[in-house]
N, C-alpha and C. Protein backbone atom coordinates (compact mmCIF):
# COMPACT_ATOMS: atom_id res chain seq x y z
N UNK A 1 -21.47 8.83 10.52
CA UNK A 1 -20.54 7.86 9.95
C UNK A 1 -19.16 8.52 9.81
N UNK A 2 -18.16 7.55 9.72
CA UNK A 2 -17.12 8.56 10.07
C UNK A 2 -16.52 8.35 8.79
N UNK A 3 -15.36 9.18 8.22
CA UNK A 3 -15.00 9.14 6.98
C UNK A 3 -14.20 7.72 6.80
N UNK A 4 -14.27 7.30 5.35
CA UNK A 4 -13.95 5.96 4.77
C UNK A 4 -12.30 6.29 4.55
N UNK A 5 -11.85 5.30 5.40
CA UNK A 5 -9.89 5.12 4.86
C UNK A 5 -9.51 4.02 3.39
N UNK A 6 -8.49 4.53 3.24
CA UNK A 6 -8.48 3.30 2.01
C UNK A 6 -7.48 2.66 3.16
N UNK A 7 -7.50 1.30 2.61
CA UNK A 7 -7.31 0.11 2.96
C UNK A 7 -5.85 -0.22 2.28
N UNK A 8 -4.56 -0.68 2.95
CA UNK A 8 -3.50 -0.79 2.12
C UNK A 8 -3.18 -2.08 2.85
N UNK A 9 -3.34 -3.33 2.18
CA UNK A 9 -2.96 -4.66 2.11
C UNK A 9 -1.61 -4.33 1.93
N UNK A 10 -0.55 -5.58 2.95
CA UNK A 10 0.86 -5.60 3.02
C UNK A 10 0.93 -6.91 3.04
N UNK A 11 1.92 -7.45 1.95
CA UNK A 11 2.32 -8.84 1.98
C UNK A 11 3.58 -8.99 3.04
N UNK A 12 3.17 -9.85 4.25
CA UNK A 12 3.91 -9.38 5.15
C UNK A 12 5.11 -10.66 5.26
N UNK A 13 5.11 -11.65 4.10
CA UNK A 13 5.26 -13.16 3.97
C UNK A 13 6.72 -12.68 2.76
N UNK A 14 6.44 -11.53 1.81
CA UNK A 14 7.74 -10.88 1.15
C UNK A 14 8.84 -11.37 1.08
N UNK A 15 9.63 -12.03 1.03
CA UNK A 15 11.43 -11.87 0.93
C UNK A 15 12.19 -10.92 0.51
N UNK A 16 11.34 -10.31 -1.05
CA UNK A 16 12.01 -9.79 -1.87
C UNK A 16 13.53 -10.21 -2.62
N UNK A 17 13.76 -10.77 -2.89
CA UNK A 17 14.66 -11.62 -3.34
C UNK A 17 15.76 -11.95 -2.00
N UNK A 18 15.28 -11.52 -0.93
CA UNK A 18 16.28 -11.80 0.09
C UNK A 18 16.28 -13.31 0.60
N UNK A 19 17.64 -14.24 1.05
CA UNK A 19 17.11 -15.17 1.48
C UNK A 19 17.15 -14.71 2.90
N UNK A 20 16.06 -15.23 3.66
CA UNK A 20 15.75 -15.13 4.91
C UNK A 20 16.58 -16.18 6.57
N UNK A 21 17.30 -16.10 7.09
CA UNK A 21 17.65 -17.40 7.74
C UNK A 21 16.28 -16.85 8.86
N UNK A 22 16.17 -18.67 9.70
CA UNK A 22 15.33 -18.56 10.52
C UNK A 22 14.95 -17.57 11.44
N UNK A 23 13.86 -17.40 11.67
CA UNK A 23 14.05 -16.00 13.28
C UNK A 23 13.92 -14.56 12.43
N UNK A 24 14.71 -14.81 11.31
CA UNK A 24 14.46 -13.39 10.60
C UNK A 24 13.32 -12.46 10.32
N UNK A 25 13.83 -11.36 10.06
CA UNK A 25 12.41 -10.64 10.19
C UNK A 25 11.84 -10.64 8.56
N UNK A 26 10.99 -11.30 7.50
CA UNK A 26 10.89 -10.83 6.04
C UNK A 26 10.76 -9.19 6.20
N UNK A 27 11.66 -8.79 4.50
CA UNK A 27 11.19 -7.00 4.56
C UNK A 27 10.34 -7.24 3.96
N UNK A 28 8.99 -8.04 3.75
CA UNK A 28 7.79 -7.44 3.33
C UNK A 28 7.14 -7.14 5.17
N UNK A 29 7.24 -7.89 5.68
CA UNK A 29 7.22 -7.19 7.11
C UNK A 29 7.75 -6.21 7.74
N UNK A 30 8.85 -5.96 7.40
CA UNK A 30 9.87 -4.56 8.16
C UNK A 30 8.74 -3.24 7.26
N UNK A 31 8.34 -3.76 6.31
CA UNK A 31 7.44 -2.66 5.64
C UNK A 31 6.31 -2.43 6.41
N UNK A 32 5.87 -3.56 6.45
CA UNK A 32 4.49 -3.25 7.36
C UNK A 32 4.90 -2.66 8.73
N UNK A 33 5.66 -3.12 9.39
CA UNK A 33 6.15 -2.27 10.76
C UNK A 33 6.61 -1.02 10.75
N UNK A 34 7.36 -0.41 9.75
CA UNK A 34 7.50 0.93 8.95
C UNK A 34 6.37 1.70 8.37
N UNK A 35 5.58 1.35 7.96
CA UNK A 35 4.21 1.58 8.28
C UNK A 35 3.31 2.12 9.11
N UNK A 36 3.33 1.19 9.80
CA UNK A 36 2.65 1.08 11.42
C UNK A 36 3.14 1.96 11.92
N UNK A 37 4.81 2.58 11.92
CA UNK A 37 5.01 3.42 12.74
C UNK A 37 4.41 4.94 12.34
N UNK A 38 4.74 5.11 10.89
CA UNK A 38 4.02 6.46 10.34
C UNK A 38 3.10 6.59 10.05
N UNK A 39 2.10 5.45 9.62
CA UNK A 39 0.21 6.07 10.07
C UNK A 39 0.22 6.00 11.11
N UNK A 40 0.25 5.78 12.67
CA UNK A 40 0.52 6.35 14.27
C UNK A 40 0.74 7.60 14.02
N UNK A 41 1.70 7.75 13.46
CA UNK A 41 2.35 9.00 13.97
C UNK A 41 1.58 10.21 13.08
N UNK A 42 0.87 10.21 11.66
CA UNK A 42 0.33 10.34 11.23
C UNK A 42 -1.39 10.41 11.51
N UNK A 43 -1.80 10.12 12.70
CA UNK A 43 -3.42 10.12 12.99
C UNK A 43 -4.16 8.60 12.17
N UNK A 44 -3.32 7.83 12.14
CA UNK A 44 -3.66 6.37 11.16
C UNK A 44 -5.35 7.00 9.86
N UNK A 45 -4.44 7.93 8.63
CA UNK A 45 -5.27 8.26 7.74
C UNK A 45 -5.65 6.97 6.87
N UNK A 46 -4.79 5.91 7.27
CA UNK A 46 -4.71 4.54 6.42
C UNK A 46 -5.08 3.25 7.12
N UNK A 47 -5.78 2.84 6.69
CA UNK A 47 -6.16 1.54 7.50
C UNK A 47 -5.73 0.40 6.77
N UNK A 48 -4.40 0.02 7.82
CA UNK A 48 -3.22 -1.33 7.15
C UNK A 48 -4.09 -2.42 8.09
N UNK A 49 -3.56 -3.63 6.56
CA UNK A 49 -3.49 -4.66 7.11
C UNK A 49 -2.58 -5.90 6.42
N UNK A 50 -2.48 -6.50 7.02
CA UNK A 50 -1.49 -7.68 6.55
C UNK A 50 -1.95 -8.79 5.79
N UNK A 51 -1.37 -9.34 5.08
CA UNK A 51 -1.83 -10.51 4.14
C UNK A 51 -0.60 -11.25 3.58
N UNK A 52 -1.13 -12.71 3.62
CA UNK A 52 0.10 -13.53 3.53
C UNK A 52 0.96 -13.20 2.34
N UNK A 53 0.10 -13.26 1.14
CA UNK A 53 0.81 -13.71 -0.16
C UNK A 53 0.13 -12.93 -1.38
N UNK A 54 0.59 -11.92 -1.82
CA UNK A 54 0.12 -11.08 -3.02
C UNK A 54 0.53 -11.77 -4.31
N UNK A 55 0.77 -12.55 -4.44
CA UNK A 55 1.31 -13.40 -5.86
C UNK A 55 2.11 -12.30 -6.78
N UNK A 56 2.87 -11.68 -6.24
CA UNK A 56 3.91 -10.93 -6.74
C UNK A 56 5.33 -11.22 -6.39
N UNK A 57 5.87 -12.25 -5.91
CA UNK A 57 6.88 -11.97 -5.50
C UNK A 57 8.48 -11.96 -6.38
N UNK A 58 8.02 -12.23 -7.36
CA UNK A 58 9.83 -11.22 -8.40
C UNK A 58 9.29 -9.95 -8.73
N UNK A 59 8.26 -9.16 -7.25
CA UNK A 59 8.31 -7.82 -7.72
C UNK A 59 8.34 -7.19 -6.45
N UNK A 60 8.75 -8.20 -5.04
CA UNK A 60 8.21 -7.72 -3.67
C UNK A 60 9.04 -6.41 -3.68
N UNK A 61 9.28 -6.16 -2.65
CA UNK A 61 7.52 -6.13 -1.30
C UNK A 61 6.59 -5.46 -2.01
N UNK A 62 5.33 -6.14 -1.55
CA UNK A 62 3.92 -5.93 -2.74
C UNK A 62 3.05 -5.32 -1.29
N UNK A 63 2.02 -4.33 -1.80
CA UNK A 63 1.44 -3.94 -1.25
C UNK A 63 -0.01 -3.56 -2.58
N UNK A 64 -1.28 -3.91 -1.85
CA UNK A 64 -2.53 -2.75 -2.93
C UNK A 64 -3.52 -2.58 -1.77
N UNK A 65 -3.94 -0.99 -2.47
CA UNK A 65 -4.77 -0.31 -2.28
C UNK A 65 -6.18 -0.21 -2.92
N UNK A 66 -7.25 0.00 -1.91
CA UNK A 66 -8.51 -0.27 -2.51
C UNK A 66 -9.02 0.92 -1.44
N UNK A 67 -10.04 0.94 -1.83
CA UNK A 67 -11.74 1.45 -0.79
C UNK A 67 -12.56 1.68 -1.68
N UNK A 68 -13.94 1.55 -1.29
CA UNK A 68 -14.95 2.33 -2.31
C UNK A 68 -15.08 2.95 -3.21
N UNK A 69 -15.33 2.68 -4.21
CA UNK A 69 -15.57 3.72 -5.70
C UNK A 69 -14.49 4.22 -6.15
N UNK A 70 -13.30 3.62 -5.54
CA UNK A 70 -12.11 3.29 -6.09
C UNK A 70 -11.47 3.00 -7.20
N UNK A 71 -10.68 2.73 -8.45
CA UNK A 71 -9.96 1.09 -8.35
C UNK A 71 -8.61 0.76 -7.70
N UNK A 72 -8.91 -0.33 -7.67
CA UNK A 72 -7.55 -0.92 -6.28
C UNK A 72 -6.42 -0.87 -7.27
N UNK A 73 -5.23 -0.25 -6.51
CA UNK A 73 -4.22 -1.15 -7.10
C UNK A 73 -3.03 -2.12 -6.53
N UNK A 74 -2.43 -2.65 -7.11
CA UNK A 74 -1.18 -3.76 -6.86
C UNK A 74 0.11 -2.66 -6.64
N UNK A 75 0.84 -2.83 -6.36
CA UNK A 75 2.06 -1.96 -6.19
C UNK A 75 2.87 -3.11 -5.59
N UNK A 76 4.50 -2.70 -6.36
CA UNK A 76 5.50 -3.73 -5.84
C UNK A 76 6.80 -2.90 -5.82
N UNK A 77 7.90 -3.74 -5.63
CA UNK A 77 9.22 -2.57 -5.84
C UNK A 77 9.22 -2.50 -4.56
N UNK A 78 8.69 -2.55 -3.54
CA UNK A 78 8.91 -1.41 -2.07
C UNK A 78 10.02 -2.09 -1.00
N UNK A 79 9.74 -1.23 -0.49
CA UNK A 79 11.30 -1.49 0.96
C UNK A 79 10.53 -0.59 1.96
N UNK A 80 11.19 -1.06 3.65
CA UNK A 80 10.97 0.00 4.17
C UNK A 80 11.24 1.52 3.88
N UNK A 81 12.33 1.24 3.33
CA UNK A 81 12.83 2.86 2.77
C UNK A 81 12.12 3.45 2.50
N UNK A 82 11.24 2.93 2.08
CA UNK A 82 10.11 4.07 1.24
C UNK A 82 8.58 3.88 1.83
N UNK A 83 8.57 3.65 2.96
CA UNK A 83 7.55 3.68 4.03
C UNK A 83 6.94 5.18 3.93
N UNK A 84 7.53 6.33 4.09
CA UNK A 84 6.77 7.29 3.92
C UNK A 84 6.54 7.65 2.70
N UNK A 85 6.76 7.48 1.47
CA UNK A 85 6.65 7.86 0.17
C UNK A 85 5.64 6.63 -0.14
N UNK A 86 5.31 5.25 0.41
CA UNK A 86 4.26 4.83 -0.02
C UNK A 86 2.69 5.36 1.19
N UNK A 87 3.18 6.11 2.16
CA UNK A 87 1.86 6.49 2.98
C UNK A 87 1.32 7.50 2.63
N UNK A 88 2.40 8.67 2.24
CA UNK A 88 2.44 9.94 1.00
C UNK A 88 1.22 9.84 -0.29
N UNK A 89 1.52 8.45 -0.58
CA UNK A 89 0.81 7.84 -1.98
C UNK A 89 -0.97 7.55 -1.36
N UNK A 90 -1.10 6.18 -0.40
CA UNK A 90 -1.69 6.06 -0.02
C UNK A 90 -2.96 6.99 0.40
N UNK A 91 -2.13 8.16 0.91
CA UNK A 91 -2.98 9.91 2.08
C UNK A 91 -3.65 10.64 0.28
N UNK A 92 -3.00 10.30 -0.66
CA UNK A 92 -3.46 11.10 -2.13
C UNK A 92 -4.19 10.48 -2.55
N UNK A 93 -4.24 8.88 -2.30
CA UNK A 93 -5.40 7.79 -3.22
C UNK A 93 -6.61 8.11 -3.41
N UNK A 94 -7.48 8.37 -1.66
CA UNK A 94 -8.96 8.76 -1.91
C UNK A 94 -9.36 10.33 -2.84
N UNK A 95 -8.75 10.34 -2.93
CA UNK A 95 -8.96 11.80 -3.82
C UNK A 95 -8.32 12.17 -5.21
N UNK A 96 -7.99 11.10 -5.46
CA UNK A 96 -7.23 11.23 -7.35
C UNK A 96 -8.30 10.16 -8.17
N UNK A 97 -9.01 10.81 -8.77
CA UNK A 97 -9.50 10.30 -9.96
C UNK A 97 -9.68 8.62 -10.34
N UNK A 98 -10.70 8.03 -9.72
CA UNK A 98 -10.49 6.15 -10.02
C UNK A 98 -9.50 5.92 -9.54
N UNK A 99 -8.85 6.71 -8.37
CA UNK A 99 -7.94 6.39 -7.18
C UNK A 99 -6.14 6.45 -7.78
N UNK A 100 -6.18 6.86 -9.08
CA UNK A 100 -4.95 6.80 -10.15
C UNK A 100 -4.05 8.39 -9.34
N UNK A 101 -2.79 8.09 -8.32
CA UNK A 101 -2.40 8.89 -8.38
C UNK A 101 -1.16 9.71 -9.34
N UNK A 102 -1.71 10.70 -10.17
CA UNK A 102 -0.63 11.09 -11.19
C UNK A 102 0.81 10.78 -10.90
N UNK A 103 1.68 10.34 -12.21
CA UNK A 103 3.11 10.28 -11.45
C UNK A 103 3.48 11.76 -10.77
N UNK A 104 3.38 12.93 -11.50
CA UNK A 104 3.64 14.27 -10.69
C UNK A 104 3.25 13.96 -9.32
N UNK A 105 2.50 13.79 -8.42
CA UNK A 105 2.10 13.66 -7.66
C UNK A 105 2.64 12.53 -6.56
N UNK A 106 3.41 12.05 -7.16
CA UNK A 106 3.83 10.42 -6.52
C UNK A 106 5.64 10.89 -6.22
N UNK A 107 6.00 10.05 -5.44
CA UNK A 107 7.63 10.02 -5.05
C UNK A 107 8.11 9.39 -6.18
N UNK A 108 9.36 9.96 -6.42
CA UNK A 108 10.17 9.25 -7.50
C UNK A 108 10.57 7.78 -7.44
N UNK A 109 10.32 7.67 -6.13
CA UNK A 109 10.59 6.22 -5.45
C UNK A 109 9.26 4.69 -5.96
N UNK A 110 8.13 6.07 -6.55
CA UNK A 110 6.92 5.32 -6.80
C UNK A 110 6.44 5.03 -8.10
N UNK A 111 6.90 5.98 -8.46
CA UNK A 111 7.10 6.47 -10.30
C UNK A 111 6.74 4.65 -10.87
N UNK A 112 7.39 3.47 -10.97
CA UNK A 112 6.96 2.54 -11.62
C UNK A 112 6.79 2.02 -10.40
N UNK A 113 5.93 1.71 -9.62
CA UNK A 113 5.51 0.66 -8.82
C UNK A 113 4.45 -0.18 -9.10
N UNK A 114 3.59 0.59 -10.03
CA UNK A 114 1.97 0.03 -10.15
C UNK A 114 2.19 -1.45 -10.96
N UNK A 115 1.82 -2.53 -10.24
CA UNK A 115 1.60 -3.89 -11.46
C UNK A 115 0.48 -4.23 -11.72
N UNK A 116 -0.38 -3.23 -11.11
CA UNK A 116 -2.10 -3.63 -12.00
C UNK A 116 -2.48 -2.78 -11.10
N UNK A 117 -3.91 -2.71 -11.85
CA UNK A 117 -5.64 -2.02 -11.40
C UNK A 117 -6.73 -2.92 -11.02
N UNK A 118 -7.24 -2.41 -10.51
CA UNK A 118 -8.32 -3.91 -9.98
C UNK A 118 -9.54 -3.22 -10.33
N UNK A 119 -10.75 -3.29 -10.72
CA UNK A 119 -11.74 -2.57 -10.87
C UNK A 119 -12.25 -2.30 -9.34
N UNK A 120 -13.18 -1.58 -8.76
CA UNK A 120 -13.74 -1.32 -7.60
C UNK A 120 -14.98 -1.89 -7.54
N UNK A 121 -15.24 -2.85 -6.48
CA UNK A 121 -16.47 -3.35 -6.85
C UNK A 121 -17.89 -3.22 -5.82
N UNK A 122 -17.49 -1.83 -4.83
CA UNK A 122 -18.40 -1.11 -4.36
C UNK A 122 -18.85 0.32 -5.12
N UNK A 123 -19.60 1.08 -4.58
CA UNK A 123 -19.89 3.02 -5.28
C UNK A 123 -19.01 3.06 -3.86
N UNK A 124 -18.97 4.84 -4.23
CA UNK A 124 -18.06 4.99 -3.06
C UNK A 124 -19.52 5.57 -1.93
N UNK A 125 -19.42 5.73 -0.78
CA UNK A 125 -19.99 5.74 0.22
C UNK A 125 -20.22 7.22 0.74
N UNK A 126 -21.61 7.37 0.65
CA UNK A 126 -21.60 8.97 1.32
C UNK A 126 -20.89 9.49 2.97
N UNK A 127 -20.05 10.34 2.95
CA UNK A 127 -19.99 10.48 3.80
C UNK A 127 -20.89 11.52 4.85
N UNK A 128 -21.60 11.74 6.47
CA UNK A 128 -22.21 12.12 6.87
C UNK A 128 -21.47 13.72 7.80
């Protein structure tokens, strides 16, 4: 079995208080494509995926993290800008404690991002 990634949901539907004209790209999307480019480039330690609507949005761009024996969390505040300081976060998740990565440990960029915890509602999974 091969080792378990955490999972980082991207609200890819975002504005962030931006208004959007047609054709535009949302930056809760420019995030996810900022993303995409540094887990690639990175050996994809993160397994993204997209999702319409995180019911966060006077806190976009929203993104949460989960996997196994976890707890998930919500995270908001983001921009592409901080594409590598949230994959940074992400690469520390499976291995900090009920998935809580210390602020020491986090980009200053991340320091208040968290808008909730989700409980985990698998064990975490042996790996082989």
């Amino acid at each position: 079995m091969s080792a378990v990634r955490p999972v980082l949901h991207v609200c890819v539907t975002c504005r962030a208080g931006e208004l959007c004209k047609d054709g535009e790209v949302a930056p809760g999307a420019r995030l996810l494509g900022a993303l995409e480019r540094l887990n690639a480039a990175a050996g994809a330690p993160v397994e993204l995926r997209q999702v319409a609507c995180l019911a966060a949005c006077d806190r976009g761009c929203t993104a949460a993290i989960s996997m196994p024996g976890q707890f998930g969390y919500l995270l908001g505040g983001l921009s592409a800008g901080v594409a590598g300081d949230v994959l940074d976060y992400a690469q520390r998740y499976p291995t900090a404690k009920n998935g809580f990565v210390l602020l020491s440990k986090r980009a200053a960029s991340l320091r208040h991002s968290i808008l909730g915890r989700i409980p985990n509602l698998e064990p975490k999974l042996a790996a082989d």
